[in-house]
Protein backbone atom coordinates (compact mmCIF):
# COMPACT_ATOMS: atom_id res chain seq x y z
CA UNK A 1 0.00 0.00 0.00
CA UNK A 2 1.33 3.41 -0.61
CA UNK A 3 0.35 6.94 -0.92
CA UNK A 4 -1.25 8.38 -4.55
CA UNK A 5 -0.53 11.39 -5.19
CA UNK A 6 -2.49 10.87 -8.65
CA UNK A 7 -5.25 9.34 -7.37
CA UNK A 8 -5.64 12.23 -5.26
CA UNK A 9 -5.45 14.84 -7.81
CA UNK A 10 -8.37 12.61 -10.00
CA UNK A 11 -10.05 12.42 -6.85
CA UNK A 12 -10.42 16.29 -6.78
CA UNK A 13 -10.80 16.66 -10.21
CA UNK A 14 -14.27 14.41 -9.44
CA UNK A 15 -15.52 17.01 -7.09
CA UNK A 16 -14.63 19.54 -9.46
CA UNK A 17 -16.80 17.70 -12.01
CA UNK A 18 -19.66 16.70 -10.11
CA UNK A 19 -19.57 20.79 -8.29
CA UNK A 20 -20.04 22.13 -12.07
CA UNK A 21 -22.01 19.32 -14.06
CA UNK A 22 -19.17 18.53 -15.71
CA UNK A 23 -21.25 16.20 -18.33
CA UNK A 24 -18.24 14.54 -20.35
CA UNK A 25 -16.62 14.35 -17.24
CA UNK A 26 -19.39 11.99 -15.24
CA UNK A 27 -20.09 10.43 -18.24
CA UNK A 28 -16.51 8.57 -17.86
CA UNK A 29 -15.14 8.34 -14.56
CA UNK A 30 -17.32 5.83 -13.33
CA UNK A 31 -15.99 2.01 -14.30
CA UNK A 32 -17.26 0.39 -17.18
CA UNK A 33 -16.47 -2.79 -16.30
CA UNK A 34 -18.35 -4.88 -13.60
CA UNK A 35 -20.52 -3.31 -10.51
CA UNK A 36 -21.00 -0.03 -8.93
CA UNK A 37 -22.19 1.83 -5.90
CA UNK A 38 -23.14 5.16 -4.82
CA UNK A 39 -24.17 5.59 -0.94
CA UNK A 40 -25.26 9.34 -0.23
CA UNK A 41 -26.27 10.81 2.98
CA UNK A 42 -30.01 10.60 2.53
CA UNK A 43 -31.56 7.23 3.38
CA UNK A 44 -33.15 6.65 -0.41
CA UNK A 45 -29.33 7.37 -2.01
CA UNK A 46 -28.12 3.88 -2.38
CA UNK A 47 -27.56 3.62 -6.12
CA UNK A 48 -26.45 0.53 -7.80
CA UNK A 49 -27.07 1.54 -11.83
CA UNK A 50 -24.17 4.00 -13.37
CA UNK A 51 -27.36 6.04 -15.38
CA UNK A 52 -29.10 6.23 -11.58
CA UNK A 53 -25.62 7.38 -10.10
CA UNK A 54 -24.76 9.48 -13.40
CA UNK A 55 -27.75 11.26 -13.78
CA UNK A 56 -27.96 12.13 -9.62
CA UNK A 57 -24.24 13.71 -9.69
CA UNK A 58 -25.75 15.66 -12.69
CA UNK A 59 -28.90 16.57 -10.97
CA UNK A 60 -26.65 18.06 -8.06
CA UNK A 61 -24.53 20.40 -9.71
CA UNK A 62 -27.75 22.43 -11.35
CA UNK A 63 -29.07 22.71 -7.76
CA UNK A 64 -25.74 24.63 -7.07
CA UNK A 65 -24.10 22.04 -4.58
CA UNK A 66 -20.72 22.77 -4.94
CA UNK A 67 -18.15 19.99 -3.21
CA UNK A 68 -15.36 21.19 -0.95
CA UNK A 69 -12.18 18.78 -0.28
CA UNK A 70 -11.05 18.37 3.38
CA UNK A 71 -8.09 16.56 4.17
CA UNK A 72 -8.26 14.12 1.45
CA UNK A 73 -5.79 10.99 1.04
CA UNK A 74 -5.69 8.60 -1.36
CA UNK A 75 -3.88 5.25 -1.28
CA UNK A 76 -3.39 2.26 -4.11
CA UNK A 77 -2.29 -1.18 -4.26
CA UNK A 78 -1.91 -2.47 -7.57
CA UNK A 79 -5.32 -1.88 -9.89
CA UNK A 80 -7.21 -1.12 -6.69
CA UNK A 81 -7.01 2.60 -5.29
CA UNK A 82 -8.91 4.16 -2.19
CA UNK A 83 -9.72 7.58 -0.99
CA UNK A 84 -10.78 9.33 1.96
CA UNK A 85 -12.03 12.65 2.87
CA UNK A 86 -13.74 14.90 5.50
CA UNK A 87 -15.34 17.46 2.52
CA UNK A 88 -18.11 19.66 2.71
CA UNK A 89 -21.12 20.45 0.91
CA UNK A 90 -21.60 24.10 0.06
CA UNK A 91 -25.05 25.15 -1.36
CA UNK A 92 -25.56 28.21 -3.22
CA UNK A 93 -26.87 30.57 -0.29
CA UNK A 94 -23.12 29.59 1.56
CA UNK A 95 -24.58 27.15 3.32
CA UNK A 96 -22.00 24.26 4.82
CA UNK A 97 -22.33 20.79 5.90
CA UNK A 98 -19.56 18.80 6.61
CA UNK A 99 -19.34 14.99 5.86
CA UNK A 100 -17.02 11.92 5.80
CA UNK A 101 -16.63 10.25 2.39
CA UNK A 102 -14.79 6.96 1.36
CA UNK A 103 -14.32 6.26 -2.26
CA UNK A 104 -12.66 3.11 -4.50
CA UNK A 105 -11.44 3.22 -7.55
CA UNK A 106 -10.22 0.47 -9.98
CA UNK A 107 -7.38 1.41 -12.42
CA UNK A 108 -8.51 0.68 -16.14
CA UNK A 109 -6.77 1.20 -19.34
CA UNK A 110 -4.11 3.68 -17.22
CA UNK A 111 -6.88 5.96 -15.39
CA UNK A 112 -8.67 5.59 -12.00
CA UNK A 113 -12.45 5.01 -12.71
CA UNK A 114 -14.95 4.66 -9.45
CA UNK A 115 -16.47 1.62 -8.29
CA UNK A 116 -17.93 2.52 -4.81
CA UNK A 117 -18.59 5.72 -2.93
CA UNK A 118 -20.20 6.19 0.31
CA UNK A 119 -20.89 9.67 2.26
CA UNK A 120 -22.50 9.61 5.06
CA UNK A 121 -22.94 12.37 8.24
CA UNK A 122 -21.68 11.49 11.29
CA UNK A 123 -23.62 11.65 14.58
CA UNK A 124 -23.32 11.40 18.34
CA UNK A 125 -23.62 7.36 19.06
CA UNK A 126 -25.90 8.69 21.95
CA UNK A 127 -28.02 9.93 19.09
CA UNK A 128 -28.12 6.61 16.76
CA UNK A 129 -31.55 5.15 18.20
CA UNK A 130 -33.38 8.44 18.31
């Protein structure tokens, strides 16, 4: 396992896509090949269909949701690369919300392409059977 600093940089350049609607963009970085999964924050965002997950990302950047790296890292191990991140949501009013994201990527044809995302807010334990 080591550090990737490339993965990192694609990593950003994913928020950077899904903050504007980059079209082309999401139209490519998720894998081609095999099964994906996109785990959002709300209860109903557990996407397993690349159009589903596609068309969502797109469906956030025209509401103005902008994503804000924390302190990402990103490690790889042969074809299989990981990220993770502290980012933040901002809306278009300046609104923030802070949230932890993991993210794994699968190196095809020389360039990372996502497999499996999942962001989720953390809470208080005390507050988990509320």
């Amino acid at each position: 396992m080591k550090r990737d600093d490339q993965l990192k940089e694609d990593a950003l350049e994913m928020y950077e896509a899904v903050s504007n609607g980059n079209e082309a963009y999401l139209e490519n970085f998720l894998a081609k090949d095999g099964d994906v999964l996109c785990i959002g924050t709300d209860e109903k965002e557990f996407w397993s269909e690349r159009n589903v997950i596609i068309d969502s990302l797109k469906s956030q950047a025209t509401s103005g949701t902008k994503i804000v790296h924390g302190n990402i890292k990103a490690y790889s191990e042969g074809s299989i690369g990981w990220v993770v991140d502290d980012p933040k949501f901002v809306v278009a009013d300046g609104r923030e919300a802070k949230f932890r994201m993991t993210s794994v990527f699968h190196l095809e044809q020389g360039k990372w392409k996502l497999i499996q995302t999942h962001a989720s807010k953390g809470i208080p334990n005390s507050e988990l059977f509320k």
